[in-house]
N, C-alpha and C. Protein backbone atom coordinates (compact mmCIF):
# COMPACT_ATOMS: atom_id res chain seq x y z
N UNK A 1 -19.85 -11.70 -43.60
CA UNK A 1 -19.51 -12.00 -44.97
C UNK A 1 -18.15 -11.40 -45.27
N UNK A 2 -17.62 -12.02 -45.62
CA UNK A 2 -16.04 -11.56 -46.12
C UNK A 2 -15.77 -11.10 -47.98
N UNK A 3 -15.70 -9.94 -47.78
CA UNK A 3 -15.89 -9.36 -49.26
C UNK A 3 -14.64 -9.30 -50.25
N UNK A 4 -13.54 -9.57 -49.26
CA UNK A 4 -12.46 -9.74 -50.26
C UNK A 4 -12.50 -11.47 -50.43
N UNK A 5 -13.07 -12.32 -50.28
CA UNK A 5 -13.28 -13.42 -50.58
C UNK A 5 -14.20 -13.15 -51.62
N UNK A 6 -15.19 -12.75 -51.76
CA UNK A 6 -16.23 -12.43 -52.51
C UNK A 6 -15.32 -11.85 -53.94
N UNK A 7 -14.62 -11.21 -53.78
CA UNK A 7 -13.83 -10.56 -54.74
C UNK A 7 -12.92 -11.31 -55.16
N UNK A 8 -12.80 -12.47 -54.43
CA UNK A 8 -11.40 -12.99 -55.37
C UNK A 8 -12.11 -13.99 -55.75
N UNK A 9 -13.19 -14.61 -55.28
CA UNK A 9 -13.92 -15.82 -56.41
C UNK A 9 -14.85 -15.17 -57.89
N UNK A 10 -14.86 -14.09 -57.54
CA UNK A 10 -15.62 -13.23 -58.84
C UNK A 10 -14.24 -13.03 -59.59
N UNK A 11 -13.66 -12.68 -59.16
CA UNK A 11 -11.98 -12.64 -60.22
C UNK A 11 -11.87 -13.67 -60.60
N UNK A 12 -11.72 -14.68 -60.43
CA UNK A 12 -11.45 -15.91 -60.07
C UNK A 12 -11.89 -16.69 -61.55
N UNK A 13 -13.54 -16.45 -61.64
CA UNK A 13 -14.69 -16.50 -62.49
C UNK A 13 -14.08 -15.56 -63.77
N UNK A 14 -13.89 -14.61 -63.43
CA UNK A 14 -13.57 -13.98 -64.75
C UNK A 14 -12.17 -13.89 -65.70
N UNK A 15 -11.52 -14.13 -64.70
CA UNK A 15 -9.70 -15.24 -65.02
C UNK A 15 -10.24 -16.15 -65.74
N UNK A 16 -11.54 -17.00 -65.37
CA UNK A 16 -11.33 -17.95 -66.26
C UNK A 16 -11.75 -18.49 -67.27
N UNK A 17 -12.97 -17.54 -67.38
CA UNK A 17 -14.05 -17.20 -68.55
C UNK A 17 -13.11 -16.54 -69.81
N UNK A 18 -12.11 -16.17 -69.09
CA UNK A 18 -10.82 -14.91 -70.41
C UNK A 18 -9.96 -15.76 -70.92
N UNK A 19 -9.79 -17.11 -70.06
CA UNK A 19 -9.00 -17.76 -70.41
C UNK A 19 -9.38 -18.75 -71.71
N UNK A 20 -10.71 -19.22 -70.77
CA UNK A 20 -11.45 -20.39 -72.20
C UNK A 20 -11.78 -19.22 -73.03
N UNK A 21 -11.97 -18.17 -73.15
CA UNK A 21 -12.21 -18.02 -74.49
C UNK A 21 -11.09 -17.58 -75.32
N UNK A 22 -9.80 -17.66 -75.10
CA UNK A 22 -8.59 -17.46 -75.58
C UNK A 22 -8.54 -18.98 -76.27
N UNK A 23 -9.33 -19.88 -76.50
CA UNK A 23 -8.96 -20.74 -77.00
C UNK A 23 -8.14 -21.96 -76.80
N UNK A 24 -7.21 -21.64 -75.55
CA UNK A 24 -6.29 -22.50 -74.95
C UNK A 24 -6.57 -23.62 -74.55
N UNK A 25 -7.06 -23.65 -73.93
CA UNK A 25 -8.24 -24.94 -72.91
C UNK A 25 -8.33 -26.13 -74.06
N UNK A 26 -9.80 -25.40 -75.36
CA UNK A 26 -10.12 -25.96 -76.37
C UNK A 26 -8.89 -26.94 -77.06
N UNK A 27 -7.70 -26.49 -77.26
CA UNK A 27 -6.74 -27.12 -77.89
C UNK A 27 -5.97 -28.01 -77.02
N UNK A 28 -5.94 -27.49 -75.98
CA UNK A 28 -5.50 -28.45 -75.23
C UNK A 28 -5.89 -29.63 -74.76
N UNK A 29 -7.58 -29.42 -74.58
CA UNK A 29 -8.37 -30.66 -74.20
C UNK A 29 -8.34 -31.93 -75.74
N UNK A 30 -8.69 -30.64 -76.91
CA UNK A 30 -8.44 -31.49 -77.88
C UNK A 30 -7.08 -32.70 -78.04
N UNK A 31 -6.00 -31.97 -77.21
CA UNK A 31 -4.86 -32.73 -77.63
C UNK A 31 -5.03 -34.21 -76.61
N UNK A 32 -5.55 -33.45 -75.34
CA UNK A 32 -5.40 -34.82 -74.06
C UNK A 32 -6.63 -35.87 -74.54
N UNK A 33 -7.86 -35.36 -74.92
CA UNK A 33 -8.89 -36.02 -75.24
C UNK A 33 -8.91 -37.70 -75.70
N UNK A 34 -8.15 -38.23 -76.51
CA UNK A 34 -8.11 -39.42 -76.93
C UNK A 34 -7.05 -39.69 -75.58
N UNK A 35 -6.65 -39.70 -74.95
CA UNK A 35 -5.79 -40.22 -73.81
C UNK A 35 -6.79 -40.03 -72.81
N UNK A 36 -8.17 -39.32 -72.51
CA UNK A 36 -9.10 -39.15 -71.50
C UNK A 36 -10.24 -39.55 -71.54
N UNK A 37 -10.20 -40.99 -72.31
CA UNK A 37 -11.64 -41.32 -72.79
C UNK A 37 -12.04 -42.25 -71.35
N UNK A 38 -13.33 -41.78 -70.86
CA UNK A 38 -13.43 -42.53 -69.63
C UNK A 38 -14.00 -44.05 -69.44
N UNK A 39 -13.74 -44.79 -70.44
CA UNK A 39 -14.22 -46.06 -70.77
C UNK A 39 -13.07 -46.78 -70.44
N UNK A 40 -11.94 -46.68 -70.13
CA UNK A 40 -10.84 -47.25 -69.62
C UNK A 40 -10.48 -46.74 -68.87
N UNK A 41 -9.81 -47.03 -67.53
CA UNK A 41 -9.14 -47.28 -66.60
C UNK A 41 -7.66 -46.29 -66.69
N UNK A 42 -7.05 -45.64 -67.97
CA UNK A 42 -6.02 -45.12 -68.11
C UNK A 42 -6.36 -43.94 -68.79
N UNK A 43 -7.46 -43.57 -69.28
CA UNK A 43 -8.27 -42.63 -69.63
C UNK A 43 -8.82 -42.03 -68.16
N UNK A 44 -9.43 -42.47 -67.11
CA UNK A 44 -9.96 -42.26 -65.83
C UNK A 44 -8.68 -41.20 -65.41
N UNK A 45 -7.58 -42.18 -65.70
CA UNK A 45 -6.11 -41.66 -64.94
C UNK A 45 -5.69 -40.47 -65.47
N UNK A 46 -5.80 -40.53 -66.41
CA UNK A 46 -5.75 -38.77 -67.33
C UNK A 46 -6.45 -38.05 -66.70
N UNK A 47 -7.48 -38.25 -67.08
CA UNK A 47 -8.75 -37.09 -66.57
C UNK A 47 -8.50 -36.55 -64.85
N UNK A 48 -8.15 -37.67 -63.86
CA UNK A 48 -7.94 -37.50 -62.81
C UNK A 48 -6.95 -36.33 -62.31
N UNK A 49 -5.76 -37.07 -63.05
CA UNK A 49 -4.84 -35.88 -63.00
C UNK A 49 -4.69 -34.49 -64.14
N UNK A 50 -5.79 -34.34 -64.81
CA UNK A 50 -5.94 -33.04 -65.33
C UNK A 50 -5.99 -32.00 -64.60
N UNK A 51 -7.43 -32.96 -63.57
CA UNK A 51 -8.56 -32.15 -62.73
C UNK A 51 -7.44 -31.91 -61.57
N UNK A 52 -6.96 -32.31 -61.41
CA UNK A 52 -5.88 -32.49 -59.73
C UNK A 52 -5.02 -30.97 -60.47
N UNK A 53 -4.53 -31.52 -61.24
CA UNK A 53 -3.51 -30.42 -61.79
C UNK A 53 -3.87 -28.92 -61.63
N UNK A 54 -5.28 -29.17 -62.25
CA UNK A 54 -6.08 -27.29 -62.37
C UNK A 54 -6.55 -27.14 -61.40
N UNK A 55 -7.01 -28.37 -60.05
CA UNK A 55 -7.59 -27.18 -58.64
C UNK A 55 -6.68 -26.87 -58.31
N UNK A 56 -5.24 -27.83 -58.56
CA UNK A 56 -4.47 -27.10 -57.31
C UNK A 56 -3.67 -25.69 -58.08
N UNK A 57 -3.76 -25.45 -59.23
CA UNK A 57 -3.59 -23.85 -59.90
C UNK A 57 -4.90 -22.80 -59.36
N UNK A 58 -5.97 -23.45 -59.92
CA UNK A 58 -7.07 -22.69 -59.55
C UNK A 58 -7.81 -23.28 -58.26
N UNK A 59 -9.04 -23.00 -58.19
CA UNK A 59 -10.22 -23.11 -57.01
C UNK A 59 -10.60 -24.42 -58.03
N UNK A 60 -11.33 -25.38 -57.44
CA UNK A 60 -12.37 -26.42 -57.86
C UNK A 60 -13.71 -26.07 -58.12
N UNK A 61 -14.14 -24.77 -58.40
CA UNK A 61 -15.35 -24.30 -58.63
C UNK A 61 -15.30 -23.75 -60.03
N UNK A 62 -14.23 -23.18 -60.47
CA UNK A 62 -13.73 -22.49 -61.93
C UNK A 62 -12.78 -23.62 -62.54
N UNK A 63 -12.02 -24.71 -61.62
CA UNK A 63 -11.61 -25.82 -62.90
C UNK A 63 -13.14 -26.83 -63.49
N UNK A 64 -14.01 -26.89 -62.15
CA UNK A 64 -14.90 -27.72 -62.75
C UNK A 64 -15.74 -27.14 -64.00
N UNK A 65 -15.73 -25.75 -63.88
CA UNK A 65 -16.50 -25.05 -64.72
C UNK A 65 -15.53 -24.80 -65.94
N UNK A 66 -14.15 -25.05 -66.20
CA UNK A 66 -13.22 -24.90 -67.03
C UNK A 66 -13.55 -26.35 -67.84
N UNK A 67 -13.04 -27.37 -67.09
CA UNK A 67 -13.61 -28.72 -67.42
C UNK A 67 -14.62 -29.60 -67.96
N UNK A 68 -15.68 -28.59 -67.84
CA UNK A 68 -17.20 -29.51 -68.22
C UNK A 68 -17.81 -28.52 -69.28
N UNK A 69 -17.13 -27.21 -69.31
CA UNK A 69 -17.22 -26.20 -70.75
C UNK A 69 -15.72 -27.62 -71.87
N UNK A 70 -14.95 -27.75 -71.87
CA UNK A 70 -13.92 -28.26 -72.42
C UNK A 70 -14.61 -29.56 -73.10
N UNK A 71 -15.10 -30.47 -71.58
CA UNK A 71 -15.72 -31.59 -72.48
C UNK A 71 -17.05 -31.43 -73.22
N UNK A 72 -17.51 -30.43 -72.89
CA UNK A 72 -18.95 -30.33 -73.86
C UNK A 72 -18.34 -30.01 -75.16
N UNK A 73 -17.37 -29.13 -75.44
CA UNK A 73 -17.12 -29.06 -76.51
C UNK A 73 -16.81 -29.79 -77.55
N UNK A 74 -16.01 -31.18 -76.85
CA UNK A 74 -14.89 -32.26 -77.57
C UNK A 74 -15.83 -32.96 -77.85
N UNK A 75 -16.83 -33.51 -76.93
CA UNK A 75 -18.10 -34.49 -77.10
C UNK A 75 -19.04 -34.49 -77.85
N UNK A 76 -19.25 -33.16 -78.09
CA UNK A 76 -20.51 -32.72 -78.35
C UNK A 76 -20.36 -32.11 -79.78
C-alpha cells in the first residue's frame, strides 16, 4: 500500500470539500448552467468540457464529486 498516495487523495478530498464550500463552484455552475442543459447536443458540449477541464486540474474522483454536489444543487 502506498501511503503517500493515500495522503494525497485524502488531501485531495479535503481541497475540495474547502473549496465547494467557499461557494465558488455554486456560482459558477450557476453561471454555466443554462449553457449545460443536457437535452441538447451543445449543452452535452459544455458539460463535457467542464468535466475535461477539472480532471485534468484535479483527480476524476473529487471533480466527479465536485460536479454532481454542483448539479444537485442547480437542479434540485
Amino acid at each position: 500500500m502506498s501511503y503517500s498516495l493515500l495522503v494525497f487523495f485524502s488531501g485531495m478530498f479535503v481541497t475540495v470539500s474547502g473549496f465547494n464550500k467557499t461557494g465558488l463552484p455554486g456560482a459558477i455552475w450557476n453561471f454555466m448552467a443554462p449553457y449545460a442543459k443536457i437535452n441538447h447536443v451543445s449543452g452535452v458540449t459544455v458539460l463535457s468540457l467542464i468535466i475535461l477541464l477539472l480532471s485534468n486540474l484535479a483527480s476524476n474522483v473529487p471533480t466527479g464529486k465536485l460536479v454532481n454536489t454542483s448539479t444537485y444543487i442547480v437542479y434540485n
